[in-house]
PDB file of N, CA and C in Angstrom:
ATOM      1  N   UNK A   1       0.748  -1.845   2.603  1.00  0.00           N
ATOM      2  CA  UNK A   1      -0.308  -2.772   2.285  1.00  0.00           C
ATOM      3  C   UNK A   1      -0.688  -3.500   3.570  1.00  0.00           C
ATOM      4  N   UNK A   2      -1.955  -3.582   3.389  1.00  0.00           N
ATOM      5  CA  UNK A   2      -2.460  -4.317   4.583  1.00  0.00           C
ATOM      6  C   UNK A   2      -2.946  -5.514   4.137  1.00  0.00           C
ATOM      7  N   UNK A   3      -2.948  -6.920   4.984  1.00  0.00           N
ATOM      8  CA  UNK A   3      -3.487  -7.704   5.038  1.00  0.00           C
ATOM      9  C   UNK A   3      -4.598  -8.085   5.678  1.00  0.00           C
ATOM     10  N   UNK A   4      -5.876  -8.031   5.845  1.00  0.00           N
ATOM     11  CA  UNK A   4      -6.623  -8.387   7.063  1.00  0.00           C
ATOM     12  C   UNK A   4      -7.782  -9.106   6.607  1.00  0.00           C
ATOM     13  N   UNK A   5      -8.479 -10.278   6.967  1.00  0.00           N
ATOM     14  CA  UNK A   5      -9.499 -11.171   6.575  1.00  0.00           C
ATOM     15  C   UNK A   5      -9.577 -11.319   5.255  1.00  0.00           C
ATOM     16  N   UNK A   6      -8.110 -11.648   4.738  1.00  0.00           N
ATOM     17  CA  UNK A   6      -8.344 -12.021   3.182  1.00  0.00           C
ATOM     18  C   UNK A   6      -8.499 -11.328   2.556  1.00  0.00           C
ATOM     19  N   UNK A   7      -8.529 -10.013   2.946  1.00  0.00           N
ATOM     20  CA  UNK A   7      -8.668  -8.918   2.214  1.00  0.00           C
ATOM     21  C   UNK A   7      -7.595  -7.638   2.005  1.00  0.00           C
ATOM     22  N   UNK A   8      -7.088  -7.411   1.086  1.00  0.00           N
ATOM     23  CA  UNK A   8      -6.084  -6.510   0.624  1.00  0.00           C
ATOM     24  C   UNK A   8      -6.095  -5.216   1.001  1.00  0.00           C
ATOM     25  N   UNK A   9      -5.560  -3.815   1.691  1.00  0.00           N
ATOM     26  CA  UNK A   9      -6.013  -2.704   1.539  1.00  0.00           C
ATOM     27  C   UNK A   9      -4.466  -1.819   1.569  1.00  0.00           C
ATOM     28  N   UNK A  10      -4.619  -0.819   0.861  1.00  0.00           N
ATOM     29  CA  UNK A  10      -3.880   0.727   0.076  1.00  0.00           C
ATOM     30  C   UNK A  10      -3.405   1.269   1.210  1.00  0.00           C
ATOM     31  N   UNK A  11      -2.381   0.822   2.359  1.00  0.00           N
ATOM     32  CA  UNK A  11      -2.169   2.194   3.710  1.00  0.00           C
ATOM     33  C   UNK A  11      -2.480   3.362   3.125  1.00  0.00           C
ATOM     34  N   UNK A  12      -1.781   3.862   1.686  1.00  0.00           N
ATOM     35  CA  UNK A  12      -0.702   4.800   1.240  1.00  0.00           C
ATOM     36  C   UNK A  12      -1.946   5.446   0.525  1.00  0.00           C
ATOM     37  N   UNK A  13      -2.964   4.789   0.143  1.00  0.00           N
ATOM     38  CA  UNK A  13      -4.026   5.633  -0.779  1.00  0.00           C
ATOM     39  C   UNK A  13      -5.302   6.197   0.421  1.00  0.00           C
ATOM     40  N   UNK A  14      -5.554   7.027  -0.205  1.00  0.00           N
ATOM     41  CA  UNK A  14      -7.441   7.702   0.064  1.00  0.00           C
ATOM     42  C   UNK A  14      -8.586   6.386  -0.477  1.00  0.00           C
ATOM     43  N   UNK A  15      -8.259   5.646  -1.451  1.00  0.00           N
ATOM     44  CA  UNK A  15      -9.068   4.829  -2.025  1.00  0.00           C
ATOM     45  C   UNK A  15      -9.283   3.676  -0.859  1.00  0.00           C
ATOM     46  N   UNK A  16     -10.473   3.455  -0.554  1.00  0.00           N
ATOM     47  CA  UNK A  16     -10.912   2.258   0.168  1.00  0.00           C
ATOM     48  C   UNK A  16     -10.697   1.063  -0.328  1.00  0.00           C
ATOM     49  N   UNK A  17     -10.901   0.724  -1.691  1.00  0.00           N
ATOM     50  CA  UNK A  17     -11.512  -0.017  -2.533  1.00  0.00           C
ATOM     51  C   UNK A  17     -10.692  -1.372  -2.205  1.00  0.00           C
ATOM     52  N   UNK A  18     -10.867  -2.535  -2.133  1.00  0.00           N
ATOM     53  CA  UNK A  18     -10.186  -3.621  -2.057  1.00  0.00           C
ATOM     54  C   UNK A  18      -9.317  -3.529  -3.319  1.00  0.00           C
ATOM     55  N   UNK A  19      -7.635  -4.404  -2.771  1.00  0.00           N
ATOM     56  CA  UNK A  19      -6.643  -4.308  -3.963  1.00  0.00           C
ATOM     57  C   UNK A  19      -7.168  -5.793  -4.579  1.00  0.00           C
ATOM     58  N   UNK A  20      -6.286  -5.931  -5.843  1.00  0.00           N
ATOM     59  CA  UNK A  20      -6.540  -7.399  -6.417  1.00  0.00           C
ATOM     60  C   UNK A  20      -4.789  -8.152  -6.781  1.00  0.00           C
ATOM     61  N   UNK A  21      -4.694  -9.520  -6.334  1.00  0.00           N
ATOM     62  CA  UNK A  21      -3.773 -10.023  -6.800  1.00  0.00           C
ATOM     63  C   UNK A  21      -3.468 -10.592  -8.192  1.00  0.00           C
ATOM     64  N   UNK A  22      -2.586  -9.892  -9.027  1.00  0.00           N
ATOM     65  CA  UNK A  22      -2.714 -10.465  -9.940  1.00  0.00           C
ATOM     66  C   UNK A  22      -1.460 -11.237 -10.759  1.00  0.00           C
ATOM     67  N   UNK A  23      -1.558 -11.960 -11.612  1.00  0.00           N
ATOM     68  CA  UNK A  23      -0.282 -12.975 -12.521  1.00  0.00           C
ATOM     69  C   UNK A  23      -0.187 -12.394 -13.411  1.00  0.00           C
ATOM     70  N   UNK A  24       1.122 -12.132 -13.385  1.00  0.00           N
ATOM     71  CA  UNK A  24       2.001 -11.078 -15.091  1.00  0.00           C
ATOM     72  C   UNK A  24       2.256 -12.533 -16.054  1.00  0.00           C
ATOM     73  N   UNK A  25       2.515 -11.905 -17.599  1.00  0.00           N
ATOM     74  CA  UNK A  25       3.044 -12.890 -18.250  1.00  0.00           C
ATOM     75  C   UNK A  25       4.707 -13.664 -17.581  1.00  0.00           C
ATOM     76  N   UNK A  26       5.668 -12.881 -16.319  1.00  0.00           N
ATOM     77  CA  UNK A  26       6.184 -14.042 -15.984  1.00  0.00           C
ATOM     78  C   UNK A  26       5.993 -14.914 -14.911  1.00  0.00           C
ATOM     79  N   UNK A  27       4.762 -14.907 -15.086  1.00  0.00           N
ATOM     80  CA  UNK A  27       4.185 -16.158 -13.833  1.00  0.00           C
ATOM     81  C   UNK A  27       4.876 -15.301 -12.262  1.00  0.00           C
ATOM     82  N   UNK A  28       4.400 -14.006 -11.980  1.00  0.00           N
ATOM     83  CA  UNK A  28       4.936 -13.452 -10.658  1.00  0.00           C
ATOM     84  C   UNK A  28       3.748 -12.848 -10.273  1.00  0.00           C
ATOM     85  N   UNK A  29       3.381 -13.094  -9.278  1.00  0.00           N
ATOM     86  CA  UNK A  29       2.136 -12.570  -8.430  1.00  0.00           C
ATOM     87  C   UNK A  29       2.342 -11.392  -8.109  1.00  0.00           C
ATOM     88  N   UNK A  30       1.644  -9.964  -8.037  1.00  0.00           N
ATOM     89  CA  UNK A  30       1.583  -8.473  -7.938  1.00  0.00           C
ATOM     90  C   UNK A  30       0.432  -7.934  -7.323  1.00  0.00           C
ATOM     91  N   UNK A  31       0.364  -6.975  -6.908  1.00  0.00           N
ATOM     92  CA  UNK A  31      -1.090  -5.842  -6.048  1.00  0.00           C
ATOM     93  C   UNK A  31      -1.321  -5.230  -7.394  1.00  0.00           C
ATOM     94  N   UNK A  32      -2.256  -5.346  -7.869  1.00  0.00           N
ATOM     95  CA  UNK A  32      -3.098  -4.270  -8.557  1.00  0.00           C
ATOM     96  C   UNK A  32      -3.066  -2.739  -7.783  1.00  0.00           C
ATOM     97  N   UNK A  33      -2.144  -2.134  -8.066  1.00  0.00           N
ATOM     98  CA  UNK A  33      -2.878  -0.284  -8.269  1.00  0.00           C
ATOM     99  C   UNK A  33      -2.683  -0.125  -7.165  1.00  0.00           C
ATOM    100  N   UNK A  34      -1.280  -0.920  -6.755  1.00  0.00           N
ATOM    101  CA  UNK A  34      -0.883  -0.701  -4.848  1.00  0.00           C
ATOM    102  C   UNK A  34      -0.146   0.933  -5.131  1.00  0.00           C
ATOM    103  N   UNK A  35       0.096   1.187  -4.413  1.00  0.00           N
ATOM    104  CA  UNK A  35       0.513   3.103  -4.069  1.00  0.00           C
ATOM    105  C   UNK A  35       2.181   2.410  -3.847  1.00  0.00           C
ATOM    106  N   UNK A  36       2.863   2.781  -4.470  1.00  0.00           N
ATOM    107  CA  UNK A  36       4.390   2.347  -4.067  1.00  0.00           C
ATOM    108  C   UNK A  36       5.323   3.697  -3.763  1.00  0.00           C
ATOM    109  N   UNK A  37       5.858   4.489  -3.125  1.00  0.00           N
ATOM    110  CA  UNK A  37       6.947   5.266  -2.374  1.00  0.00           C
ATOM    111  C   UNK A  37       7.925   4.887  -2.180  1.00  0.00           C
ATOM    112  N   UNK A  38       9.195   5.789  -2.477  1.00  0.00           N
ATOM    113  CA  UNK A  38      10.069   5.766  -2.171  1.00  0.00           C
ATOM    114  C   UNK A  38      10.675   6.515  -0.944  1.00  0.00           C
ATOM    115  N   UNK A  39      11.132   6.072  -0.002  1.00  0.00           N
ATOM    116  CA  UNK A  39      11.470   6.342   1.087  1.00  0.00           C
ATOM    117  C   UNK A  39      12.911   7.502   0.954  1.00  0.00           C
ATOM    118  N   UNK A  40      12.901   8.799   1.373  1.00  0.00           N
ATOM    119  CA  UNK A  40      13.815   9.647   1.451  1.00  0.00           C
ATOM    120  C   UNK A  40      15.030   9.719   2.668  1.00  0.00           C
ATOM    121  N   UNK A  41      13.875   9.499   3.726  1.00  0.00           N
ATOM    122  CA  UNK A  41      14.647   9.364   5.374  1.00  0.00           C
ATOM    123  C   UNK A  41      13.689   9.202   5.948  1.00  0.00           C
ATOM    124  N   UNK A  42      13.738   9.093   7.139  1.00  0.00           N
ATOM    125  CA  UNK A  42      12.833   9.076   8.539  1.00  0.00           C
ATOM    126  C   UNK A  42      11.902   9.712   8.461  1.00  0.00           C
ATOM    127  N   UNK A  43      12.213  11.012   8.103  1.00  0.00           N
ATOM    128  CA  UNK A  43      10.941  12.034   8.520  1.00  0.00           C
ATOM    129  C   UNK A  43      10.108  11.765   6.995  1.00  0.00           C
ATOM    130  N   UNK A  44      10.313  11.235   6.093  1.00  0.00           N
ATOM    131  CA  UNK A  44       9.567  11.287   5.145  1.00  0.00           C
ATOM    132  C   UNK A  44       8.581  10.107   5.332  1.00  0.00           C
ATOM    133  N   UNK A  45       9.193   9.266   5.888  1.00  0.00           N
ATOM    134  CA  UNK A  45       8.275   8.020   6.414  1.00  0.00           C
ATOM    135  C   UNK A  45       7.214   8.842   7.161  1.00  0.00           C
ATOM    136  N   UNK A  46       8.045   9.505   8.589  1.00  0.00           N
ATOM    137  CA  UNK A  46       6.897  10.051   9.435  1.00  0.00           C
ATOM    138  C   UNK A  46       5.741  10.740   8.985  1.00  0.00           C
ATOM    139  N   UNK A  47       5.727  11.392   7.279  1.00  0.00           N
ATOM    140  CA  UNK A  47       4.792  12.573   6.668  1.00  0.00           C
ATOM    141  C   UNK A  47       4.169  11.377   5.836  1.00  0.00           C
ATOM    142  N   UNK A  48       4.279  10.229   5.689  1.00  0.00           N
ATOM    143  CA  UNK A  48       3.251   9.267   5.325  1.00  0.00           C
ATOM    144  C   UNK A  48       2.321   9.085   6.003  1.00  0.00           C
ATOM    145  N   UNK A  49       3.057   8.492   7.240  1.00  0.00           N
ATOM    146  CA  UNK A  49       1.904   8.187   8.483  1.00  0.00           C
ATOM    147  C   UNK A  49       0.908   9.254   8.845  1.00  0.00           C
ATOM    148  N   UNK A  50       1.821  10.683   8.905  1.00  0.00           N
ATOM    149  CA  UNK A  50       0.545  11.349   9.362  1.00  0.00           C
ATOM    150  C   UNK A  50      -0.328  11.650   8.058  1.00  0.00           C
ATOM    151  N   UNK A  51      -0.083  11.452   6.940  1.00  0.00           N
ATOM    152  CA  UNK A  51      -1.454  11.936   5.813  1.00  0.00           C
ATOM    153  C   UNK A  51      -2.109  11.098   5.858  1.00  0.00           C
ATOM    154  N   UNK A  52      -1.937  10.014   6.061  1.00  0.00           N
ATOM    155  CA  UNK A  52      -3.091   8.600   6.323  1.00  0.00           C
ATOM    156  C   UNK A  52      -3.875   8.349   7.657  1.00  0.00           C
ATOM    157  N   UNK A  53      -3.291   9.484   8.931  1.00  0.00           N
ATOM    158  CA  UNK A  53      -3.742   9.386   9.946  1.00  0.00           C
ATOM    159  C   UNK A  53      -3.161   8.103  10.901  1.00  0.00           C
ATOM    160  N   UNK A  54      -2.506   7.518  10.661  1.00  0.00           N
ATOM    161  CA  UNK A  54      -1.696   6.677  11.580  1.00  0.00           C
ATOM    162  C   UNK A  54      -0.430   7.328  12.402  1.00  0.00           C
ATOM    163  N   UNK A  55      -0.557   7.002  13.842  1.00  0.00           N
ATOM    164  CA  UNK A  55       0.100   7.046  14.983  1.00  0.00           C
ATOM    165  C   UNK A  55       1.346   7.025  14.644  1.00  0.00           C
ATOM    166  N   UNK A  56       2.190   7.591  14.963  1.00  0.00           N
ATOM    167  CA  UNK A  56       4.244   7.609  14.815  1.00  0.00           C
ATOM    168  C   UNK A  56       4.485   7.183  15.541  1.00  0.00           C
TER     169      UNK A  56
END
């Protein structure tokens, strides 16, 4: 997830679309429709970065 000018964005998705913050019934703040992964090892990190086009 990115933060930049107040504005929310998806590293992990193709979707541009701005994320939204939102309040569950226990009063805990969340990303709307953030892309969440589980990390395997190193190199699985590294095959994130490159499908999104970011630098290793």
């Amino acid at each position: 997830m990115e933060i930049y000018n107040e504005a929310l964005r998806d590293l992990l998705s193709s979707n541009s679309a701005p994320l939204r913050l939102l309040d569950d019934v226990e009063r805990v703040t969340v990303v709307g429709k953030l892309t969440e992964k589980t990390l395997r090892d190193r190199n699985h990190l590294q095959e994130l970065f490159i499908v999104r086009d970011y630098p290793v």
